[in-house]
Protein backbone atom coordinates (compact mmCIF):
# COMPACT_ATOMS: atom_id res chain seq x y z
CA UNK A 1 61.65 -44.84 142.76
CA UNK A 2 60.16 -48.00 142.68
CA UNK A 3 57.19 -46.55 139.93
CA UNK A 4 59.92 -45.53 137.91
CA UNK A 5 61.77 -49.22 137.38
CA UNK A 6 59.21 -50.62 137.33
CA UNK A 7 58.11 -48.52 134.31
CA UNK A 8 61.39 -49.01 132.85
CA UNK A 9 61.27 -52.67 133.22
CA UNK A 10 57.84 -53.01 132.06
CA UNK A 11 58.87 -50.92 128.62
CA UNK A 12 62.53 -52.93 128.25
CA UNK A 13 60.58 -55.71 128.23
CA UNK A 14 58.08 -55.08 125.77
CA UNK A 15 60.10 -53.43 123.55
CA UNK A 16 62.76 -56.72 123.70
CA UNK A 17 59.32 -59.32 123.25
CA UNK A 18 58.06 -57.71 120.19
CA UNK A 19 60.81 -56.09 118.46
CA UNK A 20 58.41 -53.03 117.99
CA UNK A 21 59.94 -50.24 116.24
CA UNK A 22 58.25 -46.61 116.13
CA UNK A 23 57.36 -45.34 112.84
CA UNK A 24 56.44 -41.54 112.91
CA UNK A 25 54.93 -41.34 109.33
CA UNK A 26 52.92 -38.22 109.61
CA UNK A 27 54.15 -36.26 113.01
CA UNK A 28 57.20 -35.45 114.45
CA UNK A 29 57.75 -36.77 118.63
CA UNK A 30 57.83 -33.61 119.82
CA UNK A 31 56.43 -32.17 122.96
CA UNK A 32 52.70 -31.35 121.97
CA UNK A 33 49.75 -32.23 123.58
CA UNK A 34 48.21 -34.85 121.59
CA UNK A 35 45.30 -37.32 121.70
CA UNK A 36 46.70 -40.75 120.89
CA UNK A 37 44.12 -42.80 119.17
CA UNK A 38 44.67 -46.63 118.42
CA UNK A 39 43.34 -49.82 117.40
CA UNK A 40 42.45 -52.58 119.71
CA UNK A 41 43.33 -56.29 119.59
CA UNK A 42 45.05 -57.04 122.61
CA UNK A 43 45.32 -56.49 126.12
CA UNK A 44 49.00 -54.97 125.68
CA UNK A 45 48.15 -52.12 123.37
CA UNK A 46 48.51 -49.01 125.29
CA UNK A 47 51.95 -50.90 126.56
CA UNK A 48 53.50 -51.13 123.37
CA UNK A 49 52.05 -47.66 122.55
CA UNK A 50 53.33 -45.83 125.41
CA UNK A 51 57.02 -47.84 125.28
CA UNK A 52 56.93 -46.38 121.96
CA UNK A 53 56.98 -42.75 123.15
CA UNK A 54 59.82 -41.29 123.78
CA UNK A 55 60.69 -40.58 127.76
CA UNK A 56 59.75 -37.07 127.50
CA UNK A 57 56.69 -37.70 126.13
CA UNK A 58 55.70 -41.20 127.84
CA UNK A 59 55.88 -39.13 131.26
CA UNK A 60 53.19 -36.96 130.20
CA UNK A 61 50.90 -39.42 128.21
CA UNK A 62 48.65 -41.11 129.98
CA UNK A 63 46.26 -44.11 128.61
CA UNK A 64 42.82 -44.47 129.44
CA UNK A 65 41.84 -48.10 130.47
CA UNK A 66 38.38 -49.44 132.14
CA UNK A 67 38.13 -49.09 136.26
CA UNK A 68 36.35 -52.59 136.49
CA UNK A 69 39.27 -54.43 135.01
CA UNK A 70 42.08 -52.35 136.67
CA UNK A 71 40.28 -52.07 139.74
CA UNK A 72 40.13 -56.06 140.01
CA UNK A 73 43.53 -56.63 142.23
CA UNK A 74 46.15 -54.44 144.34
CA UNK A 75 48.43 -55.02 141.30
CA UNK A 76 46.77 -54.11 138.64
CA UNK A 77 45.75 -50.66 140.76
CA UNK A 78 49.21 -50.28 141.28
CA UNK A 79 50.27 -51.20 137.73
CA UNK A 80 47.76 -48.35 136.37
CA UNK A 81 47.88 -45.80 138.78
CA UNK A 82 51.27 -46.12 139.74
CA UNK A 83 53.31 -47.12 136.85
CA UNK A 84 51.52 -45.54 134.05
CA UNK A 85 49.61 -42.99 135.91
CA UNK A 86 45.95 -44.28 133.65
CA UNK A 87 42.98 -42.45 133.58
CA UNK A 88 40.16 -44.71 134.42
CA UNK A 89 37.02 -44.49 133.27
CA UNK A 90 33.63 -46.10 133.94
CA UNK A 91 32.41 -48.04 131.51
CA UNK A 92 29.78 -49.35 133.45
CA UNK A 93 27.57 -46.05 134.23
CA UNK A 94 27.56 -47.00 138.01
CA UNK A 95 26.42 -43.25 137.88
CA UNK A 96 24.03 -42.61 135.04
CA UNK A 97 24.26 -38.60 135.73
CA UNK A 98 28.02 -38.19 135.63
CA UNK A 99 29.73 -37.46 132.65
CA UNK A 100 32.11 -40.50 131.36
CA UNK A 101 34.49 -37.95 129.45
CA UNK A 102 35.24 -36.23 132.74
CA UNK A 103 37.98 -37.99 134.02
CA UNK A 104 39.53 -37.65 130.43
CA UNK A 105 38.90 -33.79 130.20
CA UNK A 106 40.44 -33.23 133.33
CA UNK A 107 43.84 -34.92 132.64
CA UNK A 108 43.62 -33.06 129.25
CA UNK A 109 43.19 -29.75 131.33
CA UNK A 110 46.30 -30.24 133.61
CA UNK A 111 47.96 -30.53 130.14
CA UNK A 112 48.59 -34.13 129.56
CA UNK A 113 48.05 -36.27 126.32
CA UNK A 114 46.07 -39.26 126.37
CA UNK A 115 46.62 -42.80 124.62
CA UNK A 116 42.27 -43.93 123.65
CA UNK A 117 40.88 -46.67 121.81
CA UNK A 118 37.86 -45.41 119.45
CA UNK A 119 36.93 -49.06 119.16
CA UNK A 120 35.50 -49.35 122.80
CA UNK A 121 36.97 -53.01 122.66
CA UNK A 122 39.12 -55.01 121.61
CA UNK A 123 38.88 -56.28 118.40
CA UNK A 124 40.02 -60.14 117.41
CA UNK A 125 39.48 -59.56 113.86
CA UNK A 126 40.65 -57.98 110.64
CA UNK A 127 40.08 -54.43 109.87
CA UNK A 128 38.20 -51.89 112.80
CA UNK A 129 34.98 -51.70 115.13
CA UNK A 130 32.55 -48.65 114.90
CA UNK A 131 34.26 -45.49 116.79
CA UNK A 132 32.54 -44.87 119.80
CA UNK A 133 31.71 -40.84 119.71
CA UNK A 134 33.85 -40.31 122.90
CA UNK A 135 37.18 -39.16 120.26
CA UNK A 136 34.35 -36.44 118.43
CA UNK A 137 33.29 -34.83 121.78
CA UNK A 138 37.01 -34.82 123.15
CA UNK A 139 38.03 -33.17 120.19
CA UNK A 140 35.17 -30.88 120.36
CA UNK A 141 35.67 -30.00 124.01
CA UNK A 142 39.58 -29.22 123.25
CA UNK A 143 40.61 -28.23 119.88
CA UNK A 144 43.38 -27.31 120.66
CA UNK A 145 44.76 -30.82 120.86
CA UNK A 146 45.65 -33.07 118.27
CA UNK A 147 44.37 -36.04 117.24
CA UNK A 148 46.88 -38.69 116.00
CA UNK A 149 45.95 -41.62 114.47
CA UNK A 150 48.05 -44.62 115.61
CA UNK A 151 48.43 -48.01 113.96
CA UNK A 152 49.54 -51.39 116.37
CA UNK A 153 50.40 -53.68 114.18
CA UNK A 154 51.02 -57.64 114.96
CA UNK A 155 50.48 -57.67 118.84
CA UNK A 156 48.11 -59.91 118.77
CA UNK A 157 50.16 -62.28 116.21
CA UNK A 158 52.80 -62.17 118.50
CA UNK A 159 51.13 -63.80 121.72
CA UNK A 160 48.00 -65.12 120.37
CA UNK A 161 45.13 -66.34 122.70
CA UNK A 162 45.96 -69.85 124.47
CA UNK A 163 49.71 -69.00 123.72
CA UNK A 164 52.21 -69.08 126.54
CA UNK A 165 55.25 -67.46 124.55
CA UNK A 166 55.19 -64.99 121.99
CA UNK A 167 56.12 -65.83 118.43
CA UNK A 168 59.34 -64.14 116.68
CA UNK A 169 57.53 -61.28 114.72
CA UNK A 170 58.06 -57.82 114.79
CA UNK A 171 55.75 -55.19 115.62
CA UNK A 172 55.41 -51.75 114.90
CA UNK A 173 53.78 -48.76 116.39
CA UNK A 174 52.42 -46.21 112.85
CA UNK A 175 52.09 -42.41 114.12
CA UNK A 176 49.86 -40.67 111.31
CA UNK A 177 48.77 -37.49 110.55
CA UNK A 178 47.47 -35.28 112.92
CA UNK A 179 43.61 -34.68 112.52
CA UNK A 180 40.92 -31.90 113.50
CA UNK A 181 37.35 -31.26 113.50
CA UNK A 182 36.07 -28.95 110.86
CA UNK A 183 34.30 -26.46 111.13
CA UNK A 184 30.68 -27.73 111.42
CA UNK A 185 31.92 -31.53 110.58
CA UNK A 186 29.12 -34.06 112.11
CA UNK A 187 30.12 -36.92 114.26
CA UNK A 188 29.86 -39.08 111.39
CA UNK A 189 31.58 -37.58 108.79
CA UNK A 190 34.44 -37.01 111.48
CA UNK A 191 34.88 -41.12 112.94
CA UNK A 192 34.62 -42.34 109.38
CA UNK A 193 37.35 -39.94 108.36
CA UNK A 194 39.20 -40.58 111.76
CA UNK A 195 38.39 -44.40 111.02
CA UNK A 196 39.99 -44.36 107.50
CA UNK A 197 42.77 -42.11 108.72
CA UNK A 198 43.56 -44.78 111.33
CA UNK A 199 43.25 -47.93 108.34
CA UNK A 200 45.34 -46.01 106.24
CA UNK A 201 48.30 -46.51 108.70
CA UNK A 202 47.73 -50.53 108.36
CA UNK A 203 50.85 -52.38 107.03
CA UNK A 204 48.77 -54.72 105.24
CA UNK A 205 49.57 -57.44 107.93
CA UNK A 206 52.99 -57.41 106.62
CA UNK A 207 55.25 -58.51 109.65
CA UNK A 208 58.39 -56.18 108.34
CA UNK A 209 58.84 -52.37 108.89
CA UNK A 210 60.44 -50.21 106.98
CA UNK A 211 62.42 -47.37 108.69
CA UNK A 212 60.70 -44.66 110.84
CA UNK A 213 60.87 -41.35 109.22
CA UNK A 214 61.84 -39.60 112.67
CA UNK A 215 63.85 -42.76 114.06
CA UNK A 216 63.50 -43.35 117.95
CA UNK A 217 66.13 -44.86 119.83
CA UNK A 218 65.26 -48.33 120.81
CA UNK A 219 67.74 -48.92 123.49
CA UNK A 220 67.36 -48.79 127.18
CA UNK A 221 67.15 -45.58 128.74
CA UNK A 222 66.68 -43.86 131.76
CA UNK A 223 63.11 -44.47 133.39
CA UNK A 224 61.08 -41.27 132.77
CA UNK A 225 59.96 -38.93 135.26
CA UNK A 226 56.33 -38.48 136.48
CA UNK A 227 55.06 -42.18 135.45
């Protein structure tokens, strides 16, 4: 019980700090299994992104974060594993034989999407990082699942670093076109098309949305199940 307010206070509030408004430009918020994948510029990315699901989908999305940051303090483990039910990864190769996808492949196999930044960090700048290769392989590994390019835009205009309150501008959370692998695509060809899929999405740092095309409900609701 506890999880689940806390989930639903954690998504009131940043839903009520950033005004954030989900725009589902290219795909409908239905129940499919998806791979979520975002750009990076702040430490509340996969927050925003996940309050912007809607409850039946947040409770089966989970985001992948790093295990040496979440594994710093009992909160954070409990804010991660508990709250938003994360798939942590290594990103430090403590064990240079395992496979770093693993831990991502299984939550995919017990049918859950997955919220990923391509980037590998965050970003403080205009524009995008390199992709890292991980999205290629995951969406070589399971084709079945789509890939869904996701645009954050103004987080990190909204509590910049060294700022101790947010400033009043909206945010909003772009859901693109699904994508897939083709047939025989490289890992090249594929990131820079997933890359300019993902730019496309980019409101051109405008700090006004226009309306979603499949409108979500931005009011409180229940907590969802299963987080």
């Amino acid at each position: 019980m506890l999880e689940k307010l806390s989930a639903f206070a954690i998504t009131s509030l940043a839903r009520m700090l950033t005004g954030a408004r989900s725009l589902w430009l290219g795909c409908a918020p239905v129940a499919t299994q998806r791979i979520y994948f975002a750009n990076h510029s702040s430490h509340g990315d996969f927050v925003l992104l996940w309050a912007s699901l809607p409850p039946e989908l947040r409770a089966r999305t989970r985001p992948v974060a790093g295990a040496d940051y979440w594994q710093k303090s009992a909160l954070r483990r409990y804010i991660i594993n508990k709250v938003f039910n994360g798939v942590l990864i290594d990103r430090e190769r403590s064990d240079p034989e395992a496979n770093p996808l693993q831990p991502m492949l299984d939550a995919l196999e017990t049918g859950d999407s997955l919220i990923i930044f391509p980037e590998g960090t965050r970003n403080l700048e205009d524009g995008l990082l390199p992709f890292k290769g991980g999205l290629y392989r995951l969406g070589l590994a399971r084709p079945d699942v789509e890939l869904v390019p996701v645009w954050i835009a103004n987080l990190n205009r909204v509590m910049p670093k060294g700022r101790a309150l947010p400033l009043p501008l909206l945010c909003s959370v772009s859901f693109g076109t699904p994508l897939a692998i083709a047939e025989s695509e490289s890992k090249e060809t594929f990131l820079g098309r997933a890359r300019e899929a993902l730019l496309a999405l980019e409101p051109d740092g405008q700090p006004d949305v226009e309306t979603p095309v499949h409108p979500v409900a931005t009011t409180p609701e229940q907590p969802a199940e299963h987080v």
